[in-house]
Protein backbone atom coordinates (compact mmCIF):
# COMPACT_ATOMS: atom_id res chain seq x y z
CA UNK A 1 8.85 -19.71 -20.83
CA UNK A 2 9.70 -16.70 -22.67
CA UNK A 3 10.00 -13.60 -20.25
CA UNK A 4 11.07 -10.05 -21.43
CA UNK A 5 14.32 -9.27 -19.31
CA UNK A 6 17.37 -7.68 -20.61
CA UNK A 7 19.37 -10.55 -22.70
CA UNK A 8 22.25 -11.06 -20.28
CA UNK A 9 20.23 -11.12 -17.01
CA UNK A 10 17.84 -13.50 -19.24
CA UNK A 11 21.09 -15.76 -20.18
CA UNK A 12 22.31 -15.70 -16.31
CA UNK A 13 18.86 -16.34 -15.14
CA UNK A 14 17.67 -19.45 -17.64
CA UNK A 15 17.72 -22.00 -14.85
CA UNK A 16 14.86 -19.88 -12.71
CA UNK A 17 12.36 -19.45 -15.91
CA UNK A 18 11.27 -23.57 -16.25
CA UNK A 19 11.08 -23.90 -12.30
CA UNK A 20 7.82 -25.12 -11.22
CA UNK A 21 7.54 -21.62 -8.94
CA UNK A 22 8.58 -19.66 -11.75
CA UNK A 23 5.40 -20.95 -13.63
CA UNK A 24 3.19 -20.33 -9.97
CA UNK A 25 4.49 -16.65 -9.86
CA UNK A 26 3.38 -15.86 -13.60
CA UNK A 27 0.50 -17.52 -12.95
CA UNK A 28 0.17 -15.59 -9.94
CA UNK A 29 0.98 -12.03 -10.97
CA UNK A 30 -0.71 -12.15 -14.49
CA UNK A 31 -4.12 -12.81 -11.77
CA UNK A 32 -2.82 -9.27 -9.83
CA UNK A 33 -2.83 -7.65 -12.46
CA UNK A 34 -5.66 -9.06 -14.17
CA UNK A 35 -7.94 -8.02 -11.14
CA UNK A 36 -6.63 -5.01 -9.85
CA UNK A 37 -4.03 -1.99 -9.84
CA UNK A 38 -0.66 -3.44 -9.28
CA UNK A 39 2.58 -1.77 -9.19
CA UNK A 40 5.04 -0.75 -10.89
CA UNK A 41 3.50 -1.20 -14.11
CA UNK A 42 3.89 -4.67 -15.77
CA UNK A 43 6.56 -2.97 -18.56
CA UNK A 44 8.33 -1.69 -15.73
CA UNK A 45 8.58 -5.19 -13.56
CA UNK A 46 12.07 -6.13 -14.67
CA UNK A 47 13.41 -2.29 -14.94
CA UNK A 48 16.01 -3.32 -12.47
CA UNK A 49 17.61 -5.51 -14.62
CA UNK A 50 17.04 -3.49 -17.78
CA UNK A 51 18.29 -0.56 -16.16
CA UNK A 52 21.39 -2.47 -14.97
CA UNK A 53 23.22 -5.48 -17.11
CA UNK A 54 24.84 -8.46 -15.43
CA UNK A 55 28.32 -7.41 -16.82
CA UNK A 56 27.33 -4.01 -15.85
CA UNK A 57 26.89 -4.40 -12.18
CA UNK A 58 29.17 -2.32 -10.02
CA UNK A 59 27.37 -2.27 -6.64
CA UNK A 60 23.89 -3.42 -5.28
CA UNK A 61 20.86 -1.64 -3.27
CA UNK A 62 18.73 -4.23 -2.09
CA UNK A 63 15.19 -3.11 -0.74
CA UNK A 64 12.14 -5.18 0.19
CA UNK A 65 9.07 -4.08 -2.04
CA UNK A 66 7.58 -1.85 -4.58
CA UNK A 67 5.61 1.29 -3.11
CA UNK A 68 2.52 0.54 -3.15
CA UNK A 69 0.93 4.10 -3.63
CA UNK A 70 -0.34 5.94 -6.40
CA UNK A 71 2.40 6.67 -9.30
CA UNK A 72 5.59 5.71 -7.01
CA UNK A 73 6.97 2.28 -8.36
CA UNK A 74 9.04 2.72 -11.16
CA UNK A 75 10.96 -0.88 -10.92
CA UNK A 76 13.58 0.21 -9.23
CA UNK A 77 14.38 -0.06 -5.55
CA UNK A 78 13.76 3.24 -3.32
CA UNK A 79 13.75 5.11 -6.55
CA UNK A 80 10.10 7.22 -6.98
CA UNK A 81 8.84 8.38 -10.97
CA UNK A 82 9.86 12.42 -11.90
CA UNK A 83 7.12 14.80 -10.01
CA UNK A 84 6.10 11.94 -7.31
CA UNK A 85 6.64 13.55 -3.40
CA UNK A 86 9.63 11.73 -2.04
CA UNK A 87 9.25 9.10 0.31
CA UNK A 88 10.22 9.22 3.74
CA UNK A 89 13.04 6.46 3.36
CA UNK A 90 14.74 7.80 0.15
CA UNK A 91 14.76 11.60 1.95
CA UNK A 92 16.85 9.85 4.87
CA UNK A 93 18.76 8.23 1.69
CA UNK A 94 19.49 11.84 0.50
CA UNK A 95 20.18 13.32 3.42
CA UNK A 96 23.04 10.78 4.23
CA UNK A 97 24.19 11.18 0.63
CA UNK A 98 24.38 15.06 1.67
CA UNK A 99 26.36 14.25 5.07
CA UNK A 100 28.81 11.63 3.35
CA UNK A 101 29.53 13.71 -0.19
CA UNK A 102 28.05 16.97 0.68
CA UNK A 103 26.32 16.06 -2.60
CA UNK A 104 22.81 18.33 -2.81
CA UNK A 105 19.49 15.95 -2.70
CA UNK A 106 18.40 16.47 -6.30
CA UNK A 107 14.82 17.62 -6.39
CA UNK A 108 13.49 14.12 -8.22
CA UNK A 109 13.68 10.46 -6.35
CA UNK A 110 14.46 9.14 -9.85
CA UNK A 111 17.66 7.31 -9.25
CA UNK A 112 17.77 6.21 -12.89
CA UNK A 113 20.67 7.99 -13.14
CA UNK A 114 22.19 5.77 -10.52
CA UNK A 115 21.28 2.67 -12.22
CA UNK A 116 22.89 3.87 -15.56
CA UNK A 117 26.26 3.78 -13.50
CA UNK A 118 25.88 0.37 -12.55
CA UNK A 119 24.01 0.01 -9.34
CA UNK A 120 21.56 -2.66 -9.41
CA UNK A 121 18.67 -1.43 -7.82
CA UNK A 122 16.41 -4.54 -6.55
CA UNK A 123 13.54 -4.88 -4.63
CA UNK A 124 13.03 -8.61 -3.03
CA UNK A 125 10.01 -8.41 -4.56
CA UNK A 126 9.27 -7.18 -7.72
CA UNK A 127 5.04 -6.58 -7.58
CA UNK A 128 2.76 -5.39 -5.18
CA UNK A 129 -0.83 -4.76 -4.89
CA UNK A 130 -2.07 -0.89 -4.54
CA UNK A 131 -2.21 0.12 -0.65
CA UNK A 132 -1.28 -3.20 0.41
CA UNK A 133 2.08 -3.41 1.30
CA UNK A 134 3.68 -6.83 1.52
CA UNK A 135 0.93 -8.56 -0.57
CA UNK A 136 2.86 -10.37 -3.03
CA UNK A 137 5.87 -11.59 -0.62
CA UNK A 138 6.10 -15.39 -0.18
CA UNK A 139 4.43 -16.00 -4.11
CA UNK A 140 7.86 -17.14 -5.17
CA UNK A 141 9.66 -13.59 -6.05
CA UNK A 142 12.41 -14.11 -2.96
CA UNK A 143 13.47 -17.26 -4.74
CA UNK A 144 14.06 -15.46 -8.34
CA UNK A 145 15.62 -12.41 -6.77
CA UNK A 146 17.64 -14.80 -4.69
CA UNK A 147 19.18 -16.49 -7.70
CA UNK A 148 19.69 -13.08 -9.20
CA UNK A 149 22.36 -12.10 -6.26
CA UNK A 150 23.36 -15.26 -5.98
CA UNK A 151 24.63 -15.41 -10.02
CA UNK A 152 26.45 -12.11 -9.36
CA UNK A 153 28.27 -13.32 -5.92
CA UNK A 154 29.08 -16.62 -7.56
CA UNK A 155 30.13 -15.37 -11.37
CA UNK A 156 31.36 -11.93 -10.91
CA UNK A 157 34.48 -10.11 -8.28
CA UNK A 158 34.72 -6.97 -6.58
CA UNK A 159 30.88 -6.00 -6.44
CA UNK A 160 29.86 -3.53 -3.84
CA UNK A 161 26.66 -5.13 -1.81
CA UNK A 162 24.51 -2.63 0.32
CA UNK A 163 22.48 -3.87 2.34
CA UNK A 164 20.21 -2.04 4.74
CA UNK A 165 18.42 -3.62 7.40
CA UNK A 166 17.80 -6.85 9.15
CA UNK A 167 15.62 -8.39 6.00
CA UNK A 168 18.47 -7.06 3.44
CA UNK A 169 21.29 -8.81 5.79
CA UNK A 170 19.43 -12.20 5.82
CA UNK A 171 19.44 -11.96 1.71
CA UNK A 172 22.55 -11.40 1.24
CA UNK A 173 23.80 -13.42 4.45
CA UNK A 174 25.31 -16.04 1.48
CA UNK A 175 27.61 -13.16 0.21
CA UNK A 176 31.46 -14.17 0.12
CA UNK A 177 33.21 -11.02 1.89
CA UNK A 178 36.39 -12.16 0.66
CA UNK A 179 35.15 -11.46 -3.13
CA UNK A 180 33.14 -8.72 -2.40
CA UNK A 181 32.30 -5.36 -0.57
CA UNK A 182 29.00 -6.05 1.96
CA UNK A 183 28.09 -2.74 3.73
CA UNK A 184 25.20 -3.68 6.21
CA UNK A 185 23.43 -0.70 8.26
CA UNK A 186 19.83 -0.35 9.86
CA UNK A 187 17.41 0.42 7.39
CA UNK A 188 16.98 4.69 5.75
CA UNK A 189 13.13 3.80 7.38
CA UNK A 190 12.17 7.04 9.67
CA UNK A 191 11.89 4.14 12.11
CA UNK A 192 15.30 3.11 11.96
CA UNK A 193 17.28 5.65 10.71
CA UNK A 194 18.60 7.15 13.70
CA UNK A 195 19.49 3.90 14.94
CA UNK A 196 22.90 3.72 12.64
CA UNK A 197 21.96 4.50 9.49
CA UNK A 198 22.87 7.86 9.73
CA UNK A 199 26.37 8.08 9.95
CA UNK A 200 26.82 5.13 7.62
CA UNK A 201 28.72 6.59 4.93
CA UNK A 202 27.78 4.13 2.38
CA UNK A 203 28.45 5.93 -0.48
CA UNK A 204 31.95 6.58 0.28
CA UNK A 205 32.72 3.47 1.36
CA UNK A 206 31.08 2.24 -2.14
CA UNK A 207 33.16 4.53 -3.83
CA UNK A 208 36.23 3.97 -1.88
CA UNK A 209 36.24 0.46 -2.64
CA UNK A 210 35.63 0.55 -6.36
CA UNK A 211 38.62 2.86 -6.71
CA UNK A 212 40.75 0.30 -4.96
CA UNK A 213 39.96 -1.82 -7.61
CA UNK A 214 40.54 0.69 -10.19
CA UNK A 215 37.58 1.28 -11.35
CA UNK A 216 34.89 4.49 -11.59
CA UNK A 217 33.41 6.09 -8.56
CA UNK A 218 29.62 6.29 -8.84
CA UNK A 219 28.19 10.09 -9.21
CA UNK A 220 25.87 9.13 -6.82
């Protein structure tokens, strides 16, 4: 099956694309899109991985699904297209970036910028339908994003997992601690972010960690 994913991700990830739920979920998402609005756009389904090479990979924001509203998914986890309002959850994500670095919230929820650093921004789920959140969870997604963070805990050292939230946790329950950095926290949801999130420091911690290592701090 020939899918159109950056060429090392696509080399990591061979086993996944002759799996019979592999074939289901193409099946299944070329019907979305077929009959209705579907987001992020279909160019934009594997941005994560385009954004971010396998080799490239420094840390890892794992989120749930796609926005579902009008003109937010752009591929990448939390992050929102240039001129889109920002979300609730990713103004709790810049507000604790402004408490941990004192870094400014940039006026844009593009974090592009983050992913050319090497943070792997990666929804569970990589489609959903408009205004219906959830819709394409359980359609086989989990499984390919699931091999995805399993390749890099297995093949690669030293990579920086955040995970926020109980659903985030679960995923990356697998994760060897002793190879990697796991920083678990509630979720930046306004319905959980006073619950710990807040306070979390995760972007120190990230940084912190990768310097230990000797390597580059993000400029988160």
């Amino acid at each position: 099956m020939d899918v159109r994913i950056e060429p090392r991700w696509k080399e990591e990830l061979a086993s996944e694309w002759e799996k019979p739920y592999f074939a289901s979920l193409v099946s299944f998402v070329r019907d979305a899109y077929g009959r209705g609005t579907v987001y992020p756009p279909a160019s934009k389904i594997f941005a994560a991985f385009d954004a971010c090479p396998f080799d490239k990979v420094k840390v890892v924001i794992l989120g749930q699904d796609p926005y579902h509203g009008f003109g937010q998914a752009n591929g990448l986890s939390f992050s929102v297209n240039p001129g889109v309002e920002i979300p609730r959850s990713l103004q709790n994500i810049y507000a604790e970036l402004h408490s941990d670095l004192g870094i400014t919230p940039p006026p844009s929820g593009d974090l592009s910028r983050w992913a050319e650093q090497g943070v792997l921004l990666l929804n569970a789920t990589l489609t959903v339908s408009a205004g219906m959140a959830g819709s394409h969870q359980g359609r086989g997604w989990e499984e390919f994003t699931d091999a995805a963070i399993r390749a890099l805990a297995e093949r690669r050292d030293g990579i920086v997992f955040i995970l926020w939230g109980a659903y985030a946790q679960r995923k990356g329950a697998f994760i060897d601690r002793m190879r990697h950095c796991v920083i678990a926290s509630p979720h930046p949801s306004p319905l959980s972010a006073s619950r710990g999130f807040f306070g979390s420091r995760p972007f120190s911690r990230a940084n912190q960690y990768l310097i230990s290592r000797g390597e580059a701090p993000i400029q988160w």
